[in-house]
Each structure stands twice: as structure tokens, then as C-alpha cells.
PDB file of N, CA and C in Angstrom:
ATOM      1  N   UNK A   1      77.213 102.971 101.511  1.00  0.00           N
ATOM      2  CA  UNK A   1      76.093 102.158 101.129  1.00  0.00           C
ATOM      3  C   UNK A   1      76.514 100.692 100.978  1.00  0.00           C
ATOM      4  N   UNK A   2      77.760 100.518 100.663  1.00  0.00           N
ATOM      5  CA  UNK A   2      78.500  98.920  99.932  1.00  0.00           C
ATOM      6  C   UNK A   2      78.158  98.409 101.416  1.00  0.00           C
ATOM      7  N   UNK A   3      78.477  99.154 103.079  1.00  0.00           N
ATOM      8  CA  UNK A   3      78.718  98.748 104.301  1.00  0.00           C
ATOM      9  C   UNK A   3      77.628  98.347 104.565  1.00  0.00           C
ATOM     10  N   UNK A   4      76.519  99.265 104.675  1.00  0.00           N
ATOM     11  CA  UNK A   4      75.010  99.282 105.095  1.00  0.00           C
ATOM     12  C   UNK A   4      73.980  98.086 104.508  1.00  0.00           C
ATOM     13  N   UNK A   5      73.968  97.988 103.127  1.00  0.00           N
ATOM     14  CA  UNK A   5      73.455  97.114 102.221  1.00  0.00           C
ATOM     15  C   UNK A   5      74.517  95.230 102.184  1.00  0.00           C
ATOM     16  N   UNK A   6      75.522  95.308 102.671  1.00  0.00           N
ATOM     17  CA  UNK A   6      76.434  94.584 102.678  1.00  0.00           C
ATOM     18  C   UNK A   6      76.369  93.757 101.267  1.00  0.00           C
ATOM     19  N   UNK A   7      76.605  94.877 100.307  1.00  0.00           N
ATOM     20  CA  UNK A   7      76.918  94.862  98.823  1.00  0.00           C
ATOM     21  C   UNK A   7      77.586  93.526  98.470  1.00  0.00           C
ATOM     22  N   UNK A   8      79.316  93.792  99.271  1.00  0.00           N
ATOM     23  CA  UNK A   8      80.378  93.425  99.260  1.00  0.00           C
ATOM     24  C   UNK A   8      81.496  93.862 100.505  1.00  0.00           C
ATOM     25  N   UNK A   9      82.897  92.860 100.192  1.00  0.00           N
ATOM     26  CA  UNK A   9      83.631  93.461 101.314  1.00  0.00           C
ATOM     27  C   UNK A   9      84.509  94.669 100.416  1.00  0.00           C
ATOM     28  N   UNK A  10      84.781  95.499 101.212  1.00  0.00           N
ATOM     29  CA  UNK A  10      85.432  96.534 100.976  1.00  0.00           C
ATOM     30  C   UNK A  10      86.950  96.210 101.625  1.00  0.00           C
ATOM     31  N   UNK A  11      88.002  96.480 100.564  1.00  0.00           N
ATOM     32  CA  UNK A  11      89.396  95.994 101.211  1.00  0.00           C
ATOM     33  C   UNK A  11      90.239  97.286 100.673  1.00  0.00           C
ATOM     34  N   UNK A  12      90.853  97.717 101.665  1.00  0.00           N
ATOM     35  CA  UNK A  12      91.966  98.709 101.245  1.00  0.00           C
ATOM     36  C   UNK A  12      92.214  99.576 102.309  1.00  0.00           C
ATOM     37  N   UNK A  13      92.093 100.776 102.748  1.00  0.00           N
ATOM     38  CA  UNK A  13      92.456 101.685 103.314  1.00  0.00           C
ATOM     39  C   UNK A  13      91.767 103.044 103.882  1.00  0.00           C
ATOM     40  N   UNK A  14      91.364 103.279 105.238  1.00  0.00           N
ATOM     41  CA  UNK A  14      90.023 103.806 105.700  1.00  0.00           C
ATOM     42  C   UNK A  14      90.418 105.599 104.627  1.00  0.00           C
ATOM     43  N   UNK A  15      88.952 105.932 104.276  1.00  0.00           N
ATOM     44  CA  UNK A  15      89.171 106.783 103.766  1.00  0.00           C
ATOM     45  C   UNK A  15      89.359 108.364 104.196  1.00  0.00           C
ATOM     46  N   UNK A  16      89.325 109.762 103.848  1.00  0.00           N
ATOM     47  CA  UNK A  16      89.525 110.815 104.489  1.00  0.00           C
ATOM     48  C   UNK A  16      88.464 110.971 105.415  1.00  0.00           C
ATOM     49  N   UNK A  17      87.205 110.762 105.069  1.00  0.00           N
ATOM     50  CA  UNK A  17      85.960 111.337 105.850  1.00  0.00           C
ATOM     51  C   UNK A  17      85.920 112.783 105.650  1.00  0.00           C
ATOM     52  N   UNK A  18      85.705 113.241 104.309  1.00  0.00           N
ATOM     53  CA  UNK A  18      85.517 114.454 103.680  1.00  0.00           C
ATOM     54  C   UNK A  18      85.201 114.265 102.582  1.00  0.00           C
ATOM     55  N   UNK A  19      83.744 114.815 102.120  1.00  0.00           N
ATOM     56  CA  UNK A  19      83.382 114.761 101.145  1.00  0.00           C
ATOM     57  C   UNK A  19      83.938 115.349  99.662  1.00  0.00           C
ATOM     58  N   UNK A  20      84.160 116.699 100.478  1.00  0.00           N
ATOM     59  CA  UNK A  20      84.589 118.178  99.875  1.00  0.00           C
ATOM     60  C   UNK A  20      83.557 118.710  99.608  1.00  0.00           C
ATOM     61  N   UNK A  21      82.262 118.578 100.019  1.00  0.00           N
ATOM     62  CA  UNK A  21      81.191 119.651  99.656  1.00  0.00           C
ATOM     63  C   UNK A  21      81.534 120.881 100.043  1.00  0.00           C
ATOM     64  N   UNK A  22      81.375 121.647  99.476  1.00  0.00           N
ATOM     65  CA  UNK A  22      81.517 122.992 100.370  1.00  0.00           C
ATOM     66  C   UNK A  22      79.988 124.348 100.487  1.00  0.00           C
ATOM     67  N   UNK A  23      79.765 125.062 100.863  1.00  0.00           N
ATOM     68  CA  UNK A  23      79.092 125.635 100.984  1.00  0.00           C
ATOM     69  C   UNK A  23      79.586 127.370 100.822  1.00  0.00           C
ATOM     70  N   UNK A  24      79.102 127.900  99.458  1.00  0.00           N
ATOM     71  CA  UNK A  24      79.594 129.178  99.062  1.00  0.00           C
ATOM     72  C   UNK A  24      78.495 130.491  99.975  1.00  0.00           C
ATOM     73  N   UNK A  25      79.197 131.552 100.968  1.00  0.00           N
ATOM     74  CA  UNK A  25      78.427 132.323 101.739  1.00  0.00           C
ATOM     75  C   UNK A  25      78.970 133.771 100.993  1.00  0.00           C
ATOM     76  N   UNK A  26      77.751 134.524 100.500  1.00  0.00           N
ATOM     77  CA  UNK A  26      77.968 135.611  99.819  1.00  0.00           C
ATOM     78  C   UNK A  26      77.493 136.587 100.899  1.00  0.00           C
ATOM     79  N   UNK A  27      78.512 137.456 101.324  1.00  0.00           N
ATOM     80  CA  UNK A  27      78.499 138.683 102.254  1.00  0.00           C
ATOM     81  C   UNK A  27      78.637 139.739 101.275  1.00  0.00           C
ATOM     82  N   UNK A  28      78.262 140.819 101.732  1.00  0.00           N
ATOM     83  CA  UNK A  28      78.235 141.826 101.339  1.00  0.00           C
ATOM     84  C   UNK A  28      80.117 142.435 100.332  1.00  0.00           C
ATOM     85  N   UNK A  29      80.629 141.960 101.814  1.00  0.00           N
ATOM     86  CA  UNK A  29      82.544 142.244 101.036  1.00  0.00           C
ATOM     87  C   UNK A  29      83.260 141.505 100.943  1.00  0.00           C
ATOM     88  N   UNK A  30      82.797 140.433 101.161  1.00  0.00           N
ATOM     89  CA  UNK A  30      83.545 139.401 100.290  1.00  0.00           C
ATOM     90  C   UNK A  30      82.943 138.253 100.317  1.00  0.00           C
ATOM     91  N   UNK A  31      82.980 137.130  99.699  1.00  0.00           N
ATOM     92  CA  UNK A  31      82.588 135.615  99.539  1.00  0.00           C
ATOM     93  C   UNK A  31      83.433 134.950 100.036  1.00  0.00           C
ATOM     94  N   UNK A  32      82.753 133.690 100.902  1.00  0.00           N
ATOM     95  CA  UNK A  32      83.780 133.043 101.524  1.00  0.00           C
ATOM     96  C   UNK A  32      82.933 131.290 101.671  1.00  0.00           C
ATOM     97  N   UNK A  33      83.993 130.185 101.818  1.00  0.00           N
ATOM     98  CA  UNK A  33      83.477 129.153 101.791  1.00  0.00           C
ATOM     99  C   UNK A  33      84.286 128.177 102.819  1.00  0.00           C
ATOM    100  N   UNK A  34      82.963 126.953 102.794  1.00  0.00           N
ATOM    101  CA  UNK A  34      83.432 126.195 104.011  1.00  0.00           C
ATOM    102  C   UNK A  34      82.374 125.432 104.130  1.00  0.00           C
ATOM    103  N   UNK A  35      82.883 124.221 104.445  1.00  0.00           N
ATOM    104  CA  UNK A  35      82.749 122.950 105.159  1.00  0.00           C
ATOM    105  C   UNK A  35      80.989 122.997 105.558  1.00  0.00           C
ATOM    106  N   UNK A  36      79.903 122.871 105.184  1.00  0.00           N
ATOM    107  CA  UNK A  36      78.653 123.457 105.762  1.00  0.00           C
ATOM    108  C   UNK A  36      77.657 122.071 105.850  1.00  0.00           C
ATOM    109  N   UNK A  37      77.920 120.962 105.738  1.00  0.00           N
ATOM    110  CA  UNK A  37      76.585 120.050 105.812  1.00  0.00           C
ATOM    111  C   UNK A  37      77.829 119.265 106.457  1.00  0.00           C
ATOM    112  N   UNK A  38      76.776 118.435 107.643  1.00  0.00           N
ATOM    113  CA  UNK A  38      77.185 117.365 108.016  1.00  0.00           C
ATOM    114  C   UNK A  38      76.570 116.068 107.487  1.00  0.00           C
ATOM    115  N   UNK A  39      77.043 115.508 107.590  1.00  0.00           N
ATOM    116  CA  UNK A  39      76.796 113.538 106.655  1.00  0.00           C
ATOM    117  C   UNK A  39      77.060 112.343 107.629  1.00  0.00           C
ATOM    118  N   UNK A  40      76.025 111.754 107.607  1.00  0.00           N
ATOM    119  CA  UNK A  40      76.256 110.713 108.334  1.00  0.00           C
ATOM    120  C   UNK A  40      75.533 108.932 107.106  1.00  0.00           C
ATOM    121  N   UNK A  41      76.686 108.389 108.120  1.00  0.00           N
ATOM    122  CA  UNK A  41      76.573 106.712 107.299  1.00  0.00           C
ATOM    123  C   UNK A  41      75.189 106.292 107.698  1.00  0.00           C
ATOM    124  N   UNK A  42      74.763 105.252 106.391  1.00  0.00           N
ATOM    125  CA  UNK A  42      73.455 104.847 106.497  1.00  0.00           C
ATOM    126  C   UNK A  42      72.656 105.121 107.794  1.00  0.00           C
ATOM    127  N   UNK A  43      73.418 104.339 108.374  1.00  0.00           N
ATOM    128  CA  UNK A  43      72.932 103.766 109.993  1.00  0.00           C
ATOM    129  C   UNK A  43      73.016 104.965 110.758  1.00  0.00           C
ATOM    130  N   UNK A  44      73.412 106.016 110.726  1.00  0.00           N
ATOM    131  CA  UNK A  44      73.230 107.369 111.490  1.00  0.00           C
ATOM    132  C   UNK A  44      74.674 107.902 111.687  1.00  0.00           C
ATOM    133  N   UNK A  45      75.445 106.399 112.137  1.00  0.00           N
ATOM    134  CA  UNK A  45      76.984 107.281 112.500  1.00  0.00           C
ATOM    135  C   UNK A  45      77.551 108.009 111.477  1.00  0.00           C
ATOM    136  N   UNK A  46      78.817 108.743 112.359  1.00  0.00           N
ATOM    137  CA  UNK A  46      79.579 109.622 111.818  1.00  0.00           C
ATOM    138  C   UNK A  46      80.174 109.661 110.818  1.00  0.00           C
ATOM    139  N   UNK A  47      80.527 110.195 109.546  1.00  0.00           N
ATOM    140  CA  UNK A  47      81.109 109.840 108.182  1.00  0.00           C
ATOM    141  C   UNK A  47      82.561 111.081 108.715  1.00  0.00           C
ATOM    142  N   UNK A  48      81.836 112.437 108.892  1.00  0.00           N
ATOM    143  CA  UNK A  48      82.977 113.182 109.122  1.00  0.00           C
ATOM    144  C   UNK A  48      83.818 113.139 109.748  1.00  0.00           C
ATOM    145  N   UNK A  49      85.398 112.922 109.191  1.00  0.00           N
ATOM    146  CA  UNK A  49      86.631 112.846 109.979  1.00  0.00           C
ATOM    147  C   UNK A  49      86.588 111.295 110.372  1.00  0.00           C
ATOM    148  N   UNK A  50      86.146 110.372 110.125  1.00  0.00           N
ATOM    149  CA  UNK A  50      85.979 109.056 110.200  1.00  0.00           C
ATOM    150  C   UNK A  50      86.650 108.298 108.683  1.00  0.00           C
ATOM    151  N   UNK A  51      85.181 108.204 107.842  1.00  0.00           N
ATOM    152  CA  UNK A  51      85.512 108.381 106.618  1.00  0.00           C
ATOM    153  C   UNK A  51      84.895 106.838 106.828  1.00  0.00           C
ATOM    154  N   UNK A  52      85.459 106.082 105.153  1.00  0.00           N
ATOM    155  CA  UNK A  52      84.512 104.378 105.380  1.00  0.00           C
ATOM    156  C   UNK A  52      86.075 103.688 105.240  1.00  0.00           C
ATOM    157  N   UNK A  53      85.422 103.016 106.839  1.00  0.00           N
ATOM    158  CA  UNK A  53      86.379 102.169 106.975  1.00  0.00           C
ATOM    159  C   UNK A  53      86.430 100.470 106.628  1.00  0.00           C
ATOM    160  N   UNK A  54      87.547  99.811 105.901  1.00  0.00           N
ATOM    161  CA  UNK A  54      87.508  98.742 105.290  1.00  0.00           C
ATOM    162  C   UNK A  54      87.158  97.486 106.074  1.00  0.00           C
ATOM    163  N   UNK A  55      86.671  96.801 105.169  1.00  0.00           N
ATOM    164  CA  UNK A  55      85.993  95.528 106.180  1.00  0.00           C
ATOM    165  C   UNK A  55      87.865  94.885 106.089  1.00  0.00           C
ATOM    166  N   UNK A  56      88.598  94.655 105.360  1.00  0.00           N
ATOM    167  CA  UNK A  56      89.686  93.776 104.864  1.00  0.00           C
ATOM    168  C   UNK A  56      90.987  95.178 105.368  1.00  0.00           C
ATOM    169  N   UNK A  57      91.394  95.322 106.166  1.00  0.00           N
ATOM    170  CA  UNK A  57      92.703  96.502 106.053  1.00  0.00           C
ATOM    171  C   UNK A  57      93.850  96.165 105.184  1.00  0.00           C
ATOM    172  N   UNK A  58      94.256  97.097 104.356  1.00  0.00           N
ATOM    173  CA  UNK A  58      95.802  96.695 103.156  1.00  0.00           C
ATOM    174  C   UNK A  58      96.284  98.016 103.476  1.00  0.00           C
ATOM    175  N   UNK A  59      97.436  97.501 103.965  1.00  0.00           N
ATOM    176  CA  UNK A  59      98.368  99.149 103.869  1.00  0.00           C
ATOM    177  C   UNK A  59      99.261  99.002 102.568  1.00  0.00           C
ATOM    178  N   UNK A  60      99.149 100.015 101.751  1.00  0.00           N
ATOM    179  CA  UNK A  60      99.900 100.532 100.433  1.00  0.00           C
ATOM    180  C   UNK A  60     101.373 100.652 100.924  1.00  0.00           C
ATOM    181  N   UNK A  61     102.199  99.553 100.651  1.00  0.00           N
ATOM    182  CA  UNK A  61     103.655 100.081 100.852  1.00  0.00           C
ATOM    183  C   UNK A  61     104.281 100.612  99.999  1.00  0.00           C
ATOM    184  N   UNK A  62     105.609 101.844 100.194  1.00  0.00           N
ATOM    185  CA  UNK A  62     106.203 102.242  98.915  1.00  0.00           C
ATOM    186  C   UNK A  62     106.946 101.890  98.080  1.00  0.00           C
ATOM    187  N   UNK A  63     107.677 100.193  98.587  1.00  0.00           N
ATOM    188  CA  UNK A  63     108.384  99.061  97.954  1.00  0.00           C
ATOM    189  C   UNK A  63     107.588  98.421  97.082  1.00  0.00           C
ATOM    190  N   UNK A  64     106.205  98.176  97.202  1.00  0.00           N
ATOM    191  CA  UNK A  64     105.014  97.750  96.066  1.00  0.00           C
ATOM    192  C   UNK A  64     105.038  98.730  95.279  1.00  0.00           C
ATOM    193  N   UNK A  65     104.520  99.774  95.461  1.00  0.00           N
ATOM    194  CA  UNK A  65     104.368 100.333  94.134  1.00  0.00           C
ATOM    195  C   UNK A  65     105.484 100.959  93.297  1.00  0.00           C
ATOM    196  N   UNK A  66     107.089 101.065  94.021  1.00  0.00           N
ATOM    197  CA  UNK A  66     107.949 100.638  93.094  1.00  0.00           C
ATOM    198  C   UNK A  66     108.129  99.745  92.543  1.00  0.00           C
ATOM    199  N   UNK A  67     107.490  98.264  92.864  1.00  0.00           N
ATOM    200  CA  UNK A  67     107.826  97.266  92.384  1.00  0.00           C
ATOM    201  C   UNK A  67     106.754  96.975  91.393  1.00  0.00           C
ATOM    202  N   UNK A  68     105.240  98.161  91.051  1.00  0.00           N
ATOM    203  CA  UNK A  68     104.555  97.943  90.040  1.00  0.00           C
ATOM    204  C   UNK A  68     103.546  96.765  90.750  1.00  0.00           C
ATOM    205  N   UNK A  69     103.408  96.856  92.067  1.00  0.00           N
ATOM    206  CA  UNK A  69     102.850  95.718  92.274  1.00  0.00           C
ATOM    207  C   UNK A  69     101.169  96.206  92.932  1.00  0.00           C
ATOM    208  N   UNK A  70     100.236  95.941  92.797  1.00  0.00           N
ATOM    209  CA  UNK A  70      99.225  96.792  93.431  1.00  0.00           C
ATOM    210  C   UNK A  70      98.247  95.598  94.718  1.00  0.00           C
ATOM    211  N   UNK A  71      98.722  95.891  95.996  1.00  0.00           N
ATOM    212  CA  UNK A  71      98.531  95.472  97.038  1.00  0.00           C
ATOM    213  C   UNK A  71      96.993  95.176  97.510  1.00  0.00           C
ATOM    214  N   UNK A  72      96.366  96.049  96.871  1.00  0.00           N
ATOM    215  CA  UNK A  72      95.114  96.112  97.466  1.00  0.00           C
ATOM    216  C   UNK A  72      94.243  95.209  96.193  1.00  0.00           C
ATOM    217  N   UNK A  73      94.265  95.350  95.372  1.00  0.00           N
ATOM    218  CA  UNK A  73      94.662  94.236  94.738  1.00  0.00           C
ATOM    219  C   UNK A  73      94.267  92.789  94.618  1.00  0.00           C
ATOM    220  N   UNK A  74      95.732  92.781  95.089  1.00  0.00           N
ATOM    221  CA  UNK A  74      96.510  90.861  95.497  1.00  0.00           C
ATOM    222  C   UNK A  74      95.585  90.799  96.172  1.00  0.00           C
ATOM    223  N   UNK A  75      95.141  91.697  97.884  1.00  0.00           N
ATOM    224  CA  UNK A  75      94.899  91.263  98.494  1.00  0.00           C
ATOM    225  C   UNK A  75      92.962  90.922  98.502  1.00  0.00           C
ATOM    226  N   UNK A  76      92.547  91.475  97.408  1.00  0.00           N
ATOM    227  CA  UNK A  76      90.868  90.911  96.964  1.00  0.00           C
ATOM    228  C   UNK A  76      91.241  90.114  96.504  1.00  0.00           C
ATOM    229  N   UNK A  77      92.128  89.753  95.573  1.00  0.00           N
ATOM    230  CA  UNK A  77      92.432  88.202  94.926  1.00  0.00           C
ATOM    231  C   UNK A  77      92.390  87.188  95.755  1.00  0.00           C
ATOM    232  N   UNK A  78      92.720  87.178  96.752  1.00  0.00           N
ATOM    233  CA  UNK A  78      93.481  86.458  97.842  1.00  0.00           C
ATOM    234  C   UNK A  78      92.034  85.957  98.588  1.00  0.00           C
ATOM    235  N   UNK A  79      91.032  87.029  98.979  1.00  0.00           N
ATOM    236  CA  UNK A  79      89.880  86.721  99.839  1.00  0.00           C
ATOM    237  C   UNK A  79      89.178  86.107  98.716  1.00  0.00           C
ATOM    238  N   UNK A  80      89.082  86.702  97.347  1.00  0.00           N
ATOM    239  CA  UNK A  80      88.090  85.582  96.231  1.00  0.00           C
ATOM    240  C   UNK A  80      88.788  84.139  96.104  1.00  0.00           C
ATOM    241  N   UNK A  81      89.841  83.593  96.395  1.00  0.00           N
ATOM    242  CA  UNK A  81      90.283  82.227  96.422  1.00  0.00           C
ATOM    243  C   UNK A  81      90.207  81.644  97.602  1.00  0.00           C
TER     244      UNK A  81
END
């Protein structure tokens, strides 16, 4: 919706494209579940296996967050100045 409505920019890292809804199917011998609605972004396209992708890309390195430093972050700081 932040994409569609153009809320704001979105900065960080495209997401899974899985909601985790799931859909519970009760059979007779056993119950079983799975993946059952498809979802699509405002505008019609694909959400599944896509996921929302960032207007700003930040890749999370593992030297930052040993260093306590949070990248994604800096890097909205950086576009608000």
C-alpha cells in the first residue's frame, strides 16, 4: 500500500513474498495445510514469490551489524538530508 498510495520511500531489502497465510483442509484421515490464496499488489501484480520491493536498495552487511551499526537506517538518514 506505502508503493501504490506513494505514502513514502521504502528503503531496505526486497521482501519474502509470503504472507504465511495458510489454509487448514480437514479430510476425513488426516488434516493437512497449505499455501491456498493468492495476493496480488494494489495495482494487480504479483506479490507471491516477488514480495515488496524497495524503492532505495540497502544490503545488510555482517561487518555492520557486528559493528552495532544499522545500515538501513543510515541509509533513510542519508535520503532525509
Amino acid at each position: 500500500m506505502m508503493k501504490y498510495y506513494k505514502v513514502g520511500t521504502i528503503v531496505g531489502m526486497p521482501t519474502a513474498g509470503c504472507n504465511g497465510d495458510v489454509t487448514r483442509f480437514q479430510m476425513p484421515a488426516a488434516t493437512f495445510f497449505m499455501t491456498y490464496n493468492k495476493f496480488l499488489n494494489r495495482d494487480g501484480s504479483q506479490h507471491h514469490a516477488v514480495g515488496v520491493l524497495p524503492d532505495v536498495y540497502c544490503d545488510v552487511k555482517i561487518i555492520d551489524i557486528q559493528r552495532d551499526i544499522d545500515t538501513q537506517l543510515e541509509t533513510a538518514k542519508k535520503i532525509l538530508r
